[in-house]
Protein backbone atom coordinates (compact mmCIF):
# COMPACT_ATOMS: atom_id res chain seq x y z
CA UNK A 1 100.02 84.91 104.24
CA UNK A 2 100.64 85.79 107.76
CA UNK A 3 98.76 87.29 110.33
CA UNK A 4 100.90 90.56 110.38
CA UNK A 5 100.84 90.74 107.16
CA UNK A 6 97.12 90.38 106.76
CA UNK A 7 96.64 92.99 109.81
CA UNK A 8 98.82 95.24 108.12
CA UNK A 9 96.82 94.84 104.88
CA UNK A 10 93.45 95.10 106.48
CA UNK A 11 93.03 98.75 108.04
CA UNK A 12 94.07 100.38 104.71
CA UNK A 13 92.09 97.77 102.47
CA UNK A 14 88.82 98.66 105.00
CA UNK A 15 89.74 102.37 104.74
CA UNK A 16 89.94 102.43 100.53
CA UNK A 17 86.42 100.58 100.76
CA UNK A 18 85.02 103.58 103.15
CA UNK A 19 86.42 106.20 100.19
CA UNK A 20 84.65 103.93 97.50
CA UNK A 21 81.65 103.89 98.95
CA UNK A 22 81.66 107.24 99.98
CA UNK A 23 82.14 108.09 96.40
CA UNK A 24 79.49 106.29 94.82
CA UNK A 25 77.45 108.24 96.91
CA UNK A 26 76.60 105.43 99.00
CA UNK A 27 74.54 106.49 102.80
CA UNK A 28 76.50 107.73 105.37
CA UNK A 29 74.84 105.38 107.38
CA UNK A 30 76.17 102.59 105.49
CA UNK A 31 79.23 103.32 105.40
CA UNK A 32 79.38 104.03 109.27
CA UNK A 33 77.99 100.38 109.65
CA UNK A 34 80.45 98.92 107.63
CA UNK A 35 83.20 100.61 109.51
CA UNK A 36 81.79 99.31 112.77
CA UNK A 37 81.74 95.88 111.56
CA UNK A 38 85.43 96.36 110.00
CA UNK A 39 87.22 95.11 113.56
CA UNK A 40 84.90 92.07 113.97
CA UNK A 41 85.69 91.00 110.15
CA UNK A 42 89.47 92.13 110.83
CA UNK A 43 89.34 89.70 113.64
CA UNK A 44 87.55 86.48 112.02
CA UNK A 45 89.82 86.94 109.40
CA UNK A 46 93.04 86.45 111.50
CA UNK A 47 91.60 83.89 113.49
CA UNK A 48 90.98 82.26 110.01
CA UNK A 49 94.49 82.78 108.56
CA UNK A 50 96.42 80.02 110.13
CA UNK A 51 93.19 78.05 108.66
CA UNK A 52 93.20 78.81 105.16
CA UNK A 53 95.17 79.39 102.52
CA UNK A 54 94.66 83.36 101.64
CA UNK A 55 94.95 84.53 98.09
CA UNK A 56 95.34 88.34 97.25
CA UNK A 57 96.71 90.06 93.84
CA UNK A 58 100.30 89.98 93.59
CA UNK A 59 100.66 94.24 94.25
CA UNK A 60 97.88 93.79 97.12
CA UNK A 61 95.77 96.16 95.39
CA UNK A 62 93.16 98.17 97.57
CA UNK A 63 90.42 97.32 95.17
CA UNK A 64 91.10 93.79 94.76
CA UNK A 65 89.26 91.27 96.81
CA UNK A 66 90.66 88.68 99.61
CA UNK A 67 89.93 84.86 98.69
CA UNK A 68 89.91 82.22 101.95
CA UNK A 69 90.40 78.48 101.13
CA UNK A 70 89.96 75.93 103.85
């Protein structure tokens, strides 16, 4: 995977986790930490990617998970 294509995946893959959450009825407060730490995980993660192999599901399904081999 590249990096664009990982950026490009990240913001909406952070913002379907957000709606989860929010509709499991999860705190507020939660969620707004999560959200804060969503650019400093965005950024690890492409600083990883030329690293690691990445695996996502073949549609790059919102409610899938990311997988990071070194």
């Amino acid at each position: 995977m590249k990096s664009t294509d990982l950026k490009a995946y990240l913001a909406p893959y952070f913002q379907s986790v957000r709606l989860r959450w929010w509709e499991a009825g999860k705190p507020k407060e939660e969620i707004q930490a999560m959200m804060a730490s969503a650019n400093a995980a965005a950024a690890f993660l492409l600083a990883k990617v030329k690293e690691c192999e990445m695996f996502v599901n073949s549609d790059l399904n919102m409610e899938g998970a990311l997988c990071l081999r070194e």
